[in-house]
C-alpha atoms as a PDB file:
ATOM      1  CA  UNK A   1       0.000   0.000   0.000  1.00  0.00           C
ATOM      2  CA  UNK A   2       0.969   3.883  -0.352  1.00  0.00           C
ATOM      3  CA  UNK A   3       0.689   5.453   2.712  1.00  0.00           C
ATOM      4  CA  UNK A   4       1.380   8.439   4.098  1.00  0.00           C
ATOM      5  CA  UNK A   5       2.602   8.931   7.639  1.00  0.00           C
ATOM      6  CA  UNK A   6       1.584  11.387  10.147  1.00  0.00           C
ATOM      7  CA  UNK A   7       3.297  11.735  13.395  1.00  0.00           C
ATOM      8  CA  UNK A   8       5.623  13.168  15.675  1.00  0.00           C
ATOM      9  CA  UNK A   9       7.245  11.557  18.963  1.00  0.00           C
ATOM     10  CA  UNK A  10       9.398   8.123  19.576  1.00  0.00           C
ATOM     11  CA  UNK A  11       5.440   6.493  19.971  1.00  0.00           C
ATOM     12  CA  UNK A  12       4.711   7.444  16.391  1.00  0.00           C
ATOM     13  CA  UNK A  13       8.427   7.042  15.422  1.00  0.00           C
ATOM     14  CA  UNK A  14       8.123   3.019  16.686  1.00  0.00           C
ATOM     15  CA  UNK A  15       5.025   2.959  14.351  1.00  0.00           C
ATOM     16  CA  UNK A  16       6.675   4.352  11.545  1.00  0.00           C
ATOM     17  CA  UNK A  17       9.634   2.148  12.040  1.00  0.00           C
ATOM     18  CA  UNK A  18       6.981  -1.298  11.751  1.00  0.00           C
ATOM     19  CA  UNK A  19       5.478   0.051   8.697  1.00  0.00           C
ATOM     20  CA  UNK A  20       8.868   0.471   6.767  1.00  0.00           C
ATOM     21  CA  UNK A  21       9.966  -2.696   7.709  1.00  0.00           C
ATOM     22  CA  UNK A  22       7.044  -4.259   6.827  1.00  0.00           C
ATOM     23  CA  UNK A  23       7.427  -3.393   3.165  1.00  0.00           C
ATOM     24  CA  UNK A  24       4.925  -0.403   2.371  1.00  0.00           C
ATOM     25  CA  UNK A  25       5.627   2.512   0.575  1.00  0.00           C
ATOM     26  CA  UNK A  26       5.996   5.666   2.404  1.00  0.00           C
ATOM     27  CA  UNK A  27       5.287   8.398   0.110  1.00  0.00           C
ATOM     28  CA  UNK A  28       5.677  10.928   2.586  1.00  0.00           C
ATOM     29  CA  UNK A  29       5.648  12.021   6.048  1.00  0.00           C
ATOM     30  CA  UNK A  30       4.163  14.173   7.640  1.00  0.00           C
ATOM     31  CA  UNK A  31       5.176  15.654  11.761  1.00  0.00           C
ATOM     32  CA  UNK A  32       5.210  18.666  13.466  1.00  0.00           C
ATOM     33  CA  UNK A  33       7.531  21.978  13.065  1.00  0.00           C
ATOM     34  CA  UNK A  34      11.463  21.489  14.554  1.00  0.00           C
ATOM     35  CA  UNK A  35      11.028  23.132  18.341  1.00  0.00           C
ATOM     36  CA  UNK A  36      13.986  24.311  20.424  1.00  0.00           C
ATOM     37  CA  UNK A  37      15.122  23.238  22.982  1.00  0.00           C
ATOM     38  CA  UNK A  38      16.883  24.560  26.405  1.00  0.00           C
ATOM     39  CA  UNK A  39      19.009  27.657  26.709  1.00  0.00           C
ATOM     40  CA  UNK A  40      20.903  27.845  23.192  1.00  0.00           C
ATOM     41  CA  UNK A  41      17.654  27.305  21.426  1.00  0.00           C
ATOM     42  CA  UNK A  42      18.785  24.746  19.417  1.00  0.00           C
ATOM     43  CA  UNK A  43      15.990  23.249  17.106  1.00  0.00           C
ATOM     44  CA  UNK A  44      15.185  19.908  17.211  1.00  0.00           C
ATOM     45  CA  UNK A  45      14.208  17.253  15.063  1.00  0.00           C
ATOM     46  CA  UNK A  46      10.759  15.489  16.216  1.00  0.00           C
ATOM     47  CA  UNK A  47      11.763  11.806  16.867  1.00  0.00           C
ATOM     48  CA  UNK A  48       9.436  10.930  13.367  1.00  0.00           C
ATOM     49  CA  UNK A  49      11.417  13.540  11.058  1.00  0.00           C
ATOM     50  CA  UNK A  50      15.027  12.004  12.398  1.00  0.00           C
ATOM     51  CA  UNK A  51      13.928   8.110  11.576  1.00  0.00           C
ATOM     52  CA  UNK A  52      11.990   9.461   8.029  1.00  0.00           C
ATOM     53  CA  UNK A  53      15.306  11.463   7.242  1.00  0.00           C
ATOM     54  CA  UNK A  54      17.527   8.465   7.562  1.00  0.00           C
ATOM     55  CA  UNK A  55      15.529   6.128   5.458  1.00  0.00           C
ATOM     56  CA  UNK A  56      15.495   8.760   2.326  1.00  0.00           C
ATOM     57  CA  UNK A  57      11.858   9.681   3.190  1.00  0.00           C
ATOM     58  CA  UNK A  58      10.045  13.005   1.939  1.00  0.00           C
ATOM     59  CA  UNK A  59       9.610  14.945   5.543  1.00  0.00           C
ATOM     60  CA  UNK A  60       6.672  17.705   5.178  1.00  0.00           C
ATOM     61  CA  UNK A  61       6.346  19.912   8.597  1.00  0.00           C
ATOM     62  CA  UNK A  62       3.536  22.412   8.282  1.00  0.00           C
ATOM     63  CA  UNK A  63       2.175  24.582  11.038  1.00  0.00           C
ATOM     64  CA  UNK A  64      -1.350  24.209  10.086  1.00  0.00           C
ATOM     65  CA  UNK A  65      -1.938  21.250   7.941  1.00  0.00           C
ATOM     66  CA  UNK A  66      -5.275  22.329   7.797  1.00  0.00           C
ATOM     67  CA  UNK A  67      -4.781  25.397   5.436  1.00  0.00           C
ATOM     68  CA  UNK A  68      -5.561  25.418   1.799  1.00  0.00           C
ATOM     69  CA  UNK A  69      -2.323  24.949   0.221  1.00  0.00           C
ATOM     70  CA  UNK A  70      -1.424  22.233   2.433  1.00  0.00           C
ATOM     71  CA  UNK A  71      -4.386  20.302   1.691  1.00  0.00           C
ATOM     72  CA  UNK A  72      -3.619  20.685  -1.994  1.00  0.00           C
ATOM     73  CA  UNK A  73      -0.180  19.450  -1.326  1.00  0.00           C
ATOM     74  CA  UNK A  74      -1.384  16.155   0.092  1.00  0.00           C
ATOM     75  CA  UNK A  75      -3.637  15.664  -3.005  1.00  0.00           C
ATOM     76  CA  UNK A  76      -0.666  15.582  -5.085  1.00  0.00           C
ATOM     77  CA  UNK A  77       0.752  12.850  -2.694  1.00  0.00           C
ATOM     78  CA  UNK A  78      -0.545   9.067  -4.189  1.00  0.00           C
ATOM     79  CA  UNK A  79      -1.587   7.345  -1.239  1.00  0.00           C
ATOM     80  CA  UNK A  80      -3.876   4.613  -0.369  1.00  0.00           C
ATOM     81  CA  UNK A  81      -3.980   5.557   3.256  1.00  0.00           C
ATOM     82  CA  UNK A  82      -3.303   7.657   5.770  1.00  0.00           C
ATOM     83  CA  UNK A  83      -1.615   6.370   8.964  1.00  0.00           C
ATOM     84  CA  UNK A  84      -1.783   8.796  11.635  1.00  0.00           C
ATOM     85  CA  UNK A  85       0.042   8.418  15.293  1.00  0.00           C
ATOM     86  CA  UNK A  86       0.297  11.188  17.683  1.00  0.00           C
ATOM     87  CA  UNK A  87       0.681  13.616  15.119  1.00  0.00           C
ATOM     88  CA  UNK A  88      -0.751  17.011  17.315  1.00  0.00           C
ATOM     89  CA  UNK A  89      -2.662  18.424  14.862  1.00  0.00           C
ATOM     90  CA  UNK A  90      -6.507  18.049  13.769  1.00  0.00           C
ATOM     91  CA  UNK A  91      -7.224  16.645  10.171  1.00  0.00           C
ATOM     92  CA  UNK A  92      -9.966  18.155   8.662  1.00  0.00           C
ATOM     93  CA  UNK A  93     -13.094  16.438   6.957  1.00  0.00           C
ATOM     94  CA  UNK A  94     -11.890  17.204   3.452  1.00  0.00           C
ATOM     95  CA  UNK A  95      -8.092  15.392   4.174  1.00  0.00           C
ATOM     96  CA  UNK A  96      -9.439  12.487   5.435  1.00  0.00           C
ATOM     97  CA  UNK A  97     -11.320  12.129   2.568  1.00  0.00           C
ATOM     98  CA  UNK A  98      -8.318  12.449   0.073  1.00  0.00           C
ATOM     99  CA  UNK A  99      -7.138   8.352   0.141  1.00  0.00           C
ATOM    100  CA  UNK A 100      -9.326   5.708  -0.793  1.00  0.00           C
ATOM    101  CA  UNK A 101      -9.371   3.932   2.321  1.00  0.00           C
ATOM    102  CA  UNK A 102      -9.745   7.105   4.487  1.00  0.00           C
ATOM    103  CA  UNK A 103      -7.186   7.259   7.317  1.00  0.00           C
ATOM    104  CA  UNK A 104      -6.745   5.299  10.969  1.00  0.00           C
ATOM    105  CA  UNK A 105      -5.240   6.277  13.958  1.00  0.00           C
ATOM    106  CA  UNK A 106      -3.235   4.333  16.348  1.00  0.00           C
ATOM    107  CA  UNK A 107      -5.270   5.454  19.581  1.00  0.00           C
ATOM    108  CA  UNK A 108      -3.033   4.864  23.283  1.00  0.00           C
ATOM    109  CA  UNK A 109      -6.076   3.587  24.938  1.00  0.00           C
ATOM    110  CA  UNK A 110      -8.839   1.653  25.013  1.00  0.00           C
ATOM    111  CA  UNK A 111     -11.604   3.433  23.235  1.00  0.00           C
ATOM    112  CA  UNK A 112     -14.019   4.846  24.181  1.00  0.00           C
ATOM    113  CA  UNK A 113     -12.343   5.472  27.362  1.00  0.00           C
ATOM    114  CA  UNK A 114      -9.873   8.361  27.043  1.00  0.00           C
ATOM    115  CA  UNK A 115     -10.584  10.066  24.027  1.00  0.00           C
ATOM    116  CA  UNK A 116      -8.184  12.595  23.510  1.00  0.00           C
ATOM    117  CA  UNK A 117      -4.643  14.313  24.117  1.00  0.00           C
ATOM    118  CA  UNK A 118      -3.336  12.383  26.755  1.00  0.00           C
ATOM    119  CA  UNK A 119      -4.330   8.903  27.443  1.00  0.00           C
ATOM    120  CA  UNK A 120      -1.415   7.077  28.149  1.00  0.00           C
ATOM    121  CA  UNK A 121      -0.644   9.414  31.080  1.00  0.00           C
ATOM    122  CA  UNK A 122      -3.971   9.751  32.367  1.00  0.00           C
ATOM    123  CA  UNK A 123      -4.798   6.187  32.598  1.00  0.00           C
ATOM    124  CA  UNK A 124      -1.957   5.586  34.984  1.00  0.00           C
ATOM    125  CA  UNK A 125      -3.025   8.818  36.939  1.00  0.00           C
ATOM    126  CA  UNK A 126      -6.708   7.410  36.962  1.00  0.00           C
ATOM    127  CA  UNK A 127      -5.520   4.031  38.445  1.00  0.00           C
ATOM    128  CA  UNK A 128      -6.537   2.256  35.677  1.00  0.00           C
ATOM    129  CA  UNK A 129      -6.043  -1.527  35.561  1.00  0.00           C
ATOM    130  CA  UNK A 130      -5.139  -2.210  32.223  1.00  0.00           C
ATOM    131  CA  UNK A 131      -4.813   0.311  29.158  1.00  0.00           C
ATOM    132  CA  UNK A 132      -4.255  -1.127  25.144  1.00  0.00           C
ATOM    133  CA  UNK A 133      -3.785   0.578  22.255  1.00  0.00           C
ATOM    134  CA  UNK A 134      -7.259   1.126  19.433  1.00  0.00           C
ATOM    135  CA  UNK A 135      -6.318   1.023  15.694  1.00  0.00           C
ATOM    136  CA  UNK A 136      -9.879   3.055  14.456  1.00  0.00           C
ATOM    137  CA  UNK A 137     -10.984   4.306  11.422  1.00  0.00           C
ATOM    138  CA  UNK A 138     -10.623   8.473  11.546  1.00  0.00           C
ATOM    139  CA  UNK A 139     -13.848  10.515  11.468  1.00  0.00           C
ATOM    140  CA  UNK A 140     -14.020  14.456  11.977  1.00  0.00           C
ATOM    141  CA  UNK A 141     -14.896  13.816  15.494  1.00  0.00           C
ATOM    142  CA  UNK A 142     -12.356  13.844  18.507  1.00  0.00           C
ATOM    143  CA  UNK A 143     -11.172   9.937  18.380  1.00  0.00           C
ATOM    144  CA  UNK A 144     -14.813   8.889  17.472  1.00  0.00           C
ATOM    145  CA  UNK A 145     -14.234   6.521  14.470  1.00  0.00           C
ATOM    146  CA  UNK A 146     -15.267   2.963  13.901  1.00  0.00           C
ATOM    147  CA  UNK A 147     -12.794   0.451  15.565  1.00  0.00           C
ATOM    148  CA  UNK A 148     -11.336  -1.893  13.463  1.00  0.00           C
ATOM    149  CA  UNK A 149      -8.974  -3.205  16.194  1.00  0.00           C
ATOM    150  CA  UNK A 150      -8.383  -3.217  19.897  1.00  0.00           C
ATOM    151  CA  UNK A 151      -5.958  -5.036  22.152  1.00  0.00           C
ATOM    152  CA  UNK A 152      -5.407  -4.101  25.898  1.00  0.00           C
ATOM    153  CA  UNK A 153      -2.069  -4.191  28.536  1.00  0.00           C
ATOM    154  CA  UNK A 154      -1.981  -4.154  32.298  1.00  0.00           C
ATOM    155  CA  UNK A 155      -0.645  -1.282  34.281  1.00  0.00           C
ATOM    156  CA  UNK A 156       1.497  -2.700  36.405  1.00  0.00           C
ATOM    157  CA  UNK A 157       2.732  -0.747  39.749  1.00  0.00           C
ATOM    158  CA  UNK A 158       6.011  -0.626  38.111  1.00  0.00           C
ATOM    159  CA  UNK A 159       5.305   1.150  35.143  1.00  0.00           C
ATOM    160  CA  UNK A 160       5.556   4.903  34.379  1.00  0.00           C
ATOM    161  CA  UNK A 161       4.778   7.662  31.801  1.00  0.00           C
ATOM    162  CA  UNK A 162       8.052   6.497  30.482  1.00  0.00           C
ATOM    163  CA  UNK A 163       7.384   2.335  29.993  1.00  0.00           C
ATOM    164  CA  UNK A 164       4.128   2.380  29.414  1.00  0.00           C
ATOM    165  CA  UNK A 165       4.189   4.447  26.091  1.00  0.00           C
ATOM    166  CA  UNK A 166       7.153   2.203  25.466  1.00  0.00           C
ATOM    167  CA  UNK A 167       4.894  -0.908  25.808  1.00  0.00           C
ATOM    168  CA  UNK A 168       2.029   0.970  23.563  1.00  0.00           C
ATOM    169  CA  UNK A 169       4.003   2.011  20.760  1.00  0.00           C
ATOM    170  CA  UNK A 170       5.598  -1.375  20.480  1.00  0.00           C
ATOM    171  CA  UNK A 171       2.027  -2.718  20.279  1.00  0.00           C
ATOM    172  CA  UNK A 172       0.343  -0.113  18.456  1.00  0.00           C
ATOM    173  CA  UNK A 173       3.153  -0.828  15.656  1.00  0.00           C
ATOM    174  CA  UNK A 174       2.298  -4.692  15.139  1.00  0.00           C
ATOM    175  CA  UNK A 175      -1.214  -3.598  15.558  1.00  0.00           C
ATOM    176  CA  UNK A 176      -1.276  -1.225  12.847  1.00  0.00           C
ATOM    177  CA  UNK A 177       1.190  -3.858  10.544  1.00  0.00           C
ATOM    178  CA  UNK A 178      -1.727  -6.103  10.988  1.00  0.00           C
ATOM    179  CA  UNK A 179      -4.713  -3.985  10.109  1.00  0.00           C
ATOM    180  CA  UNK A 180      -2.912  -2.429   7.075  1.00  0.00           C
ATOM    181  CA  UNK A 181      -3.389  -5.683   4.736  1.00  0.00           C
ATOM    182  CA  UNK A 182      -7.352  -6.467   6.243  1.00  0.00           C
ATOM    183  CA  UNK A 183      -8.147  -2.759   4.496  1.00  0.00           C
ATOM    184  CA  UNK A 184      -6.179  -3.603   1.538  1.00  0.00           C
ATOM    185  CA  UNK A 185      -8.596  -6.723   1.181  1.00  0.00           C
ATOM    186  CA  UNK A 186     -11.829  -6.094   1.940  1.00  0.00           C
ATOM    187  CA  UNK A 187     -11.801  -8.109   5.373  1.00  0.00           C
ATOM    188  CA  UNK A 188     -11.142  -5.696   8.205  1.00  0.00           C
ATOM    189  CA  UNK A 189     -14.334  -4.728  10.780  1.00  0.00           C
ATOM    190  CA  UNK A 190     -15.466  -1.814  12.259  1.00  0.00           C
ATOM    191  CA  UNK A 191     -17.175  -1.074  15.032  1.00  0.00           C
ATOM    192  CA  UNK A 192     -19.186   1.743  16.365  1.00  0.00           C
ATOM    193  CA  UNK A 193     -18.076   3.247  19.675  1.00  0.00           C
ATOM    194  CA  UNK A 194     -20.654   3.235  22.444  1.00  0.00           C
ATOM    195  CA  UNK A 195     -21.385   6.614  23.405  1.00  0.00           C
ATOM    196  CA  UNK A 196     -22.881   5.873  26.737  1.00  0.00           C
ATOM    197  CA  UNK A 197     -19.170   4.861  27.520  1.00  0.00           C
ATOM    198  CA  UNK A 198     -17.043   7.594  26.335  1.00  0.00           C
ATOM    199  CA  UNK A 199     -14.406   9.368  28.946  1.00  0.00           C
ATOM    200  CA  UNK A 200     -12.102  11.646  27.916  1.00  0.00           C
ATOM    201  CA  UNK A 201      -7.729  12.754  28.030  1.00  0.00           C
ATOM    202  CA  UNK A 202      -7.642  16.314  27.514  1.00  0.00           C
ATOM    203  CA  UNK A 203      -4.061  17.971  27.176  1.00  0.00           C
ATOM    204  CA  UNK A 204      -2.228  18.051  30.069  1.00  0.00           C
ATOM    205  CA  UNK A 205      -1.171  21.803  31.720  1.00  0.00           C
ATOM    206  CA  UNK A 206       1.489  22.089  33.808  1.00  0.00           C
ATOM    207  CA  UNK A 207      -0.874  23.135  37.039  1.00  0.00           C
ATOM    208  CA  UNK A 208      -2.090  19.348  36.713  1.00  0.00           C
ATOM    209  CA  UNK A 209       0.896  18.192  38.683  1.00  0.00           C
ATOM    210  CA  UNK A 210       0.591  20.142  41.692  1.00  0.00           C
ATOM    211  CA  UNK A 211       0.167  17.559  44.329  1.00  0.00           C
ATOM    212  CA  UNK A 212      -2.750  17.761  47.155  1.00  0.00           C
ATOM    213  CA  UNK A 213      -1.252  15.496  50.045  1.00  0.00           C
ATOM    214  CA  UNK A 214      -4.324  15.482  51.562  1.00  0.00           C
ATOM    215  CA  UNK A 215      -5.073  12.662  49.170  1.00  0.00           C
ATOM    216  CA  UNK A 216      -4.436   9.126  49.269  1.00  0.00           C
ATOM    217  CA  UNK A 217      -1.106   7.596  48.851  1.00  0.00           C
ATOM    218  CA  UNK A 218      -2.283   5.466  45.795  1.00  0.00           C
ATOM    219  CA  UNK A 219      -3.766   8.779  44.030  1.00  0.00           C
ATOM    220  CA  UNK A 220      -0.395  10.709  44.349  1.00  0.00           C
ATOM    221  CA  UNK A 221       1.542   7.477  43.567  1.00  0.00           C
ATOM    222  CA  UNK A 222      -0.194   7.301  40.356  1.00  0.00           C
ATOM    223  CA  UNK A 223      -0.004  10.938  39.700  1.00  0.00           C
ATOM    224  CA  UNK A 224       3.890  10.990  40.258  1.00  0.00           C
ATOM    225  CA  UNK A 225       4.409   7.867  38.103  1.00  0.00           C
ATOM    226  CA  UNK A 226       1.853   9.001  35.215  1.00  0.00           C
ATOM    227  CA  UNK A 227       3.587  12.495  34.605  1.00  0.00           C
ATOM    228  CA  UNK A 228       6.909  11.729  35.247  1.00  0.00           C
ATOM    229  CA  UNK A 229       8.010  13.417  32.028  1.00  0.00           C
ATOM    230  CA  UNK A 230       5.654  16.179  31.636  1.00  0.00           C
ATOM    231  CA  UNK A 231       4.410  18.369  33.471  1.00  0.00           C
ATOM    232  CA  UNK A 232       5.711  16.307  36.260  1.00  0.00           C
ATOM    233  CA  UNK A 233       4.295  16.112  39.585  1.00  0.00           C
ATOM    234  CA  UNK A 234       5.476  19.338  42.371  1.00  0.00           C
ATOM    235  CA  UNK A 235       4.872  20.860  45.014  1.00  0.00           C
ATOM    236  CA  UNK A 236       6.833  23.544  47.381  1.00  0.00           C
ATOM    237  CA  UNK A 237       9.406  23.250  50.049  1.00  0.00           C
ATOM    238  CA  UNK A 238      10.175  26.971  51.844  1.00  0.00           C
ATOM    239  CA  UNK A 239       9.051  28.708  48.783  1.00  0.00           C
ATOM    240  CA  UNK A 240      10.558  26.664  46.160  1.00  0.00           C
ATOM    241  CA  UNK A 241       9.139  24.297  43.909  1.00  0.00           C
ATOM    242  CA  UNK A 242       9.906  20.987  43.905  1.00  0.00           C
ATOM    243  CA  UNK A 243       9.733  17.913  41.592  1.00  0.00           C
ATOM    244  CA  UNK A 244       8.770  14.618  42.227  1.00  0.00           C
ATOM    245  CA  UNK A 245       9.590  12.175  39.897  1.00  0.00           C
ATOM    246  CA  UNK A 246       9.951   8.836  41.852  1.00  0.00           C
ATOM    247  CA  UNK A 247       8.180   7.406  44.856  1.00  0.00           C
ATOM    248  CA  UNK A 248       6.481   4.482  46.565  1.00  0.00           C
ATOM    249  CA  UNK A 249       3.855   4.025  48.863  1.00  0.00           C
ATOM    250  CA  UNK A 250       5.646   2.718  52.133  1.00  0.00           C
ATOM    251  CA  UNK A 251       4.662   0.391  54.097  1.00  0.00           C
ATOM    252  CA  UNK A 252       6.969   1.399  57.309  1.00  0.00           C
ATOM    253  CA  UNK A 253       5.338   1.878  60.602  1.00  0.00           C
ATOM    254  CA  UNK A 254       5.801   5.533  61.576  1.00  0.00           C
ATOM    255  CA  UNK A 255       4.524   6.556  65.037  1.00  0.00           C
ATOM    256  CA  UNK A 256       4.936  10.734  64.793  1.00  0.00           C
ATOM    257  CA  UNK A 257       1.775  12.630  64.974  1.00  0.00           C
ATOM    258  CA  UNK A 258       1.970  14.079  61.401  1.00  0.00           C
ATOM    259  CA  UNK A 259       0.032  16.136  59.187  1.00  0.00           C
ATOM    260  CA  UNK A 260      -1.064  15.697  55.331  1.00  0.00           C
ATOM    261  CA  UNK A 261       2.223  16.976  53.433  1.00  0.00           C
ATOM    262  CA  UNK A 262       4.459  17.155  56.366  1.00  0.00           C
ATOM    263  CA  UNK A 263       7.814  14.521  56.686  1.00  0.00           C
ATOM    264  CA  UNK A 264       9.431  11.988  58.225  1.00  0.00           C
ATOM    265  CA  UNK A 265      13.072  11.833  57.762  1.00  0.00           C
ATOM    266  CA  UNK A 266      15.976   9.662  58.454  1.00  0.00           C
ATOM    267  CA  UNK A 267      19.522   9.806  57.364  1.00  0.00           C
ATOM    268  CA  UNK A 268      17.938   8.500  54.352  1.00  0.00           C
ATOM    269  CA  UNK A 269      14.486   8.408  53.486  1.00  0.00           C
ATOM    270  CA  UNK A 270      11.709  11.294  53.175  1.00  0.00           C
ATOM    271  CA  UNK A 271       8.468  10.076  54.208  1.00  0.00           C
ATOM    272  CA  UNK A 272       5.558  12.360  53.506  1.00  0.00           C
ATOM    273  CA  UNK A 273       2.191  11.866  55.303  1.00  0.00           C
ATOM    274  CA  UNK A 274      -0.947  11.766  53.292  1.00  0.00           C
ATOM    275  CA  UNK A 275      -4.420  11.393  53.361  1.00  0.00           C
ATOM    276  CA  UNK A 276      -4.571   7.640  54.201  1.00  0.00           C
ATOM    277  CA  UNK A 277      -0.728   6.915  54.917  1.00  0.00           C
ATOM    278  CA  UNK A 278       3.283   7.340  53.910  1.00  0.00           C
ATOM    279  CA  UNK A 279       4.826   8.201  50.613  1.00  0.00           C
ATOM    280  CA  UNK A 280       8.630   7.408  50.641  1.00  0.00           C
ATOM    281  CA  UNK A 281      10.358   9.984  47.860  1.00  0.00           C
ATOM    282  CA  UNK A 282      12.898   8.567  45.852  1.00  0.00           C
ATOM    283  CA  UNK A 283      13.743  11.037  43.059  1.00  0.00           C
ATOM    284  CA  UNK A 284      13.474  14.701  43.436  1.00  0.00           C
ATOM    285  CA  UNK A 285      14.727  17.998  41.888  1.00  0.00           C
ATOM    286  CA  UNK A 286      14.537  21.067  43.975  1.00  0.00           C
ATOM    287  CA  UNK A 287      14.086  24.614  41.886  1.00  0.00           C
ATOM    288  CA  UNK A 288      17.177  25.814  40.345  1.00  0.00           C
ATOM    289  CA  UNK A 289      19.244  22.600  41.044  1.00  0.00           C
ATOM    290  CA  UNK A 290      19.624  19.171  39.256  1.00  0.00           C
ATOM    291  CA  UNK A 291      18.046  15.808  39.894  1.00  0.00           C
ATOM    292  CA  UNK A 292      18.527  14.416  42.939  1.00  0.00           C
ATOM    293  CA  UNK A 293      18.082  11.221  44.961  1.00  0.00           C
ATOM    294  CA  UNK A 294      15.972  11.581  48.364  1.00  0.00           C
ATOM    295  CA  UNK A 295      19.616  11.439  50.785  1.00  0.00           C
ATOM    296  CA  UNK A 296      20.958  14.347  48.920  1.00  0.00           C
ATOM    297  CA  UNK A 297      17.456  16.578  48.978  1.00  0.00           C
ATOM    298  CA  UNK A 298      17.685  15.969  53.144  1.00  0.00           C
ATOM    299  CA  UNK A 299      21.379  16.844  53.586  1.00  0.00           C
ATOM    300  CA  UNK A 300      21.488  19.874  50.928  1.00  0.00           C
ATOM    301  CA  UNK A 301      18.492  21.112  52.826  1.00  0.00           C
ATOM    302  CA  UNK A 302      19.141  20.134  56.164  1.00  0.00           C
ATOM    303  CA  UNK A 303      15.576  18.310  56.384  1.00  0.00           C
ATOM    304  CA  UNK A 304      14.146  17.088  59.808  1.00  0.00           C
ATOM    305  CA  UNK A 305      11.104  15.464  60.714  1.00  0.00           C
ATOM    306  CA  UNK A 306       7.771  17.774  60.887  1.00  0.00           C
ATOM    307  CA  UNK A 307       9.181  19.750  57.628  1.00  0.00           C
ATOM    308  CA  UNK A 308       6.294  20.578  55.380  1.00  0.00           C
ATOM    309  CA  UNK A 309       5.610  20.981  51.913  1.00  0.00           C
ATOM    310  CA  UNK A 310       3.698  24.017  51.347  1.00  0.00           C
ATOM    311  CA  UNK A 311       0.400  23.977  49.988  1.00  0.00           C
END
């Protein structure tokens, strides 16, 4: 099959990676604009655009794929499909009408649940049991297309932002290998989405990590773990912020009278009382310094027991 590509982090580069193995032609690929990055402002190539580049693959980065010339641009483009995978950017009614077999989408949950920007994250934050990746048939709706395929994952305690989109791109790849040649012949399915069961993943902003230790341990837990990368989960420590990107709900028998948000140190370990119980910190990164394990936040800021986190 022709097919063109739309997508833009390591998830959709994992995808892309299948497909081009698997044989098909890639008549271009589309991702978003180079972004920089840090202090120098270096731009940077979106994980798709680096993989497309070194396989002699046409790259096409516009800012709004939507406007007119664009769309007339991907008309000139042969393709039988379009294969779309975290791409960031809305297709109109009019593009996905351009290839003859319309254009799927290689969805990080299980749909209906978690339509939109962020599902992988907010499953784990949600305390989800399981997640999966949906291949479905793109409509001008907000991931509301027929399903053509659907296979699910646990989430284990273990896994982060971090493994778990590892785990989904790795399956959304075969996934998407093995739906490619059902559309080519006629013998792929598609289901309708029940309505009555739709949730949804908006974008994340970075005021969704501020943590509220008045909650449980488990809820915080799966906050820290499901934003590790961004916006990553914070709070404040004597007017600074801090980040937490590593922790585990402990299990240690602590006898001091605390309150939600306030510690329990040792020469080693940070325990912070919540709603229903002790979170041991493990990785942290005070403002204006580097990552840090929990031992070095307590001796670079001299932490005793009854420190608080400010709310």
């Amino acid at each position: 099959m022709k097919i063109v590509f739309m997508g833009t982090p390591d998830f959709a580069k994992t995808i892309l990676e299948a497909i081009y193995e698997a044989g098909h032609e890639i008549t271009a690929v589309y991702t978003q604009p180079d972004k920089p990055k840090g202090r120098s402002g270096a731009l940077i190539m979106p994980p798709v655009k680096e993989y497309a580049l070194s396989k002699g693959l046409k790259v096409y980065q516009p800012l709004k794929i939507k406007e007119k010339e664009e769309v007339e641009n991907l008309k000139k483009i042969p393709a039988d499909i379009y294969v779309v995978a975290a791409f960031g950017q809305f297709l109109s009614e009019e593009i996905l009408n351009i290839p003859r077999f319309g254009c799927i989408n290689a969805h990080g949950s299980l749909l209906p649940k978690l339509r939109g920007a962020s599902p992988i994250q907010r499953s784990i934050v949600n305390g989800d049991a399981e997640t999966g990746i949906t291949i479905m048939k793109m409509d001008k709706g907000m991931d509301s297309g027929d399903m053509i395929k659907k296979e699910a994952i646990p989430i284990l305690d273990s896994d982060n932002e971090t493994t778990l989109y590892e785990k989904l791109a790795v399956l959304g790849a075969k996934m998407v290998v093995e739906t490619l040649p059902e559309i080519e012949a006629g013998t792929a399915t598609y289901v309708k989405q029940d309505e009555s069961l739709v949730t949804f993943a908006p974008m994340l902003k970075k005021e969704d990590g501020k943590i509220d230790f008045n909650k449980t341990s488990r809820e915080i837990f799966n906050l820290i773990r499901g934003i590790c990368e961004w916006p990553t989960a914070f709070s404040f420590y004597n007017g600074k912020s801090v980040k937490i990107y590593g922790a585990f709900i402990s299990s240690e028998n602590v006898e001091a009278d605390l309150k939600p948000g306030e510690m329990y140190v040792t020469k080693k370990k940070i325990l912070v009382k919540t709603g229903d119980g002790f979170l041991e910190l493990t990785d942290v990164q005070l403002e204006g310094k580097k990552p840090m394990k929990a031992v070095d936040f307590i001796n670079g800021s001299h932490l005793v027991t009854g420190n608080k986190f400010d709310s």
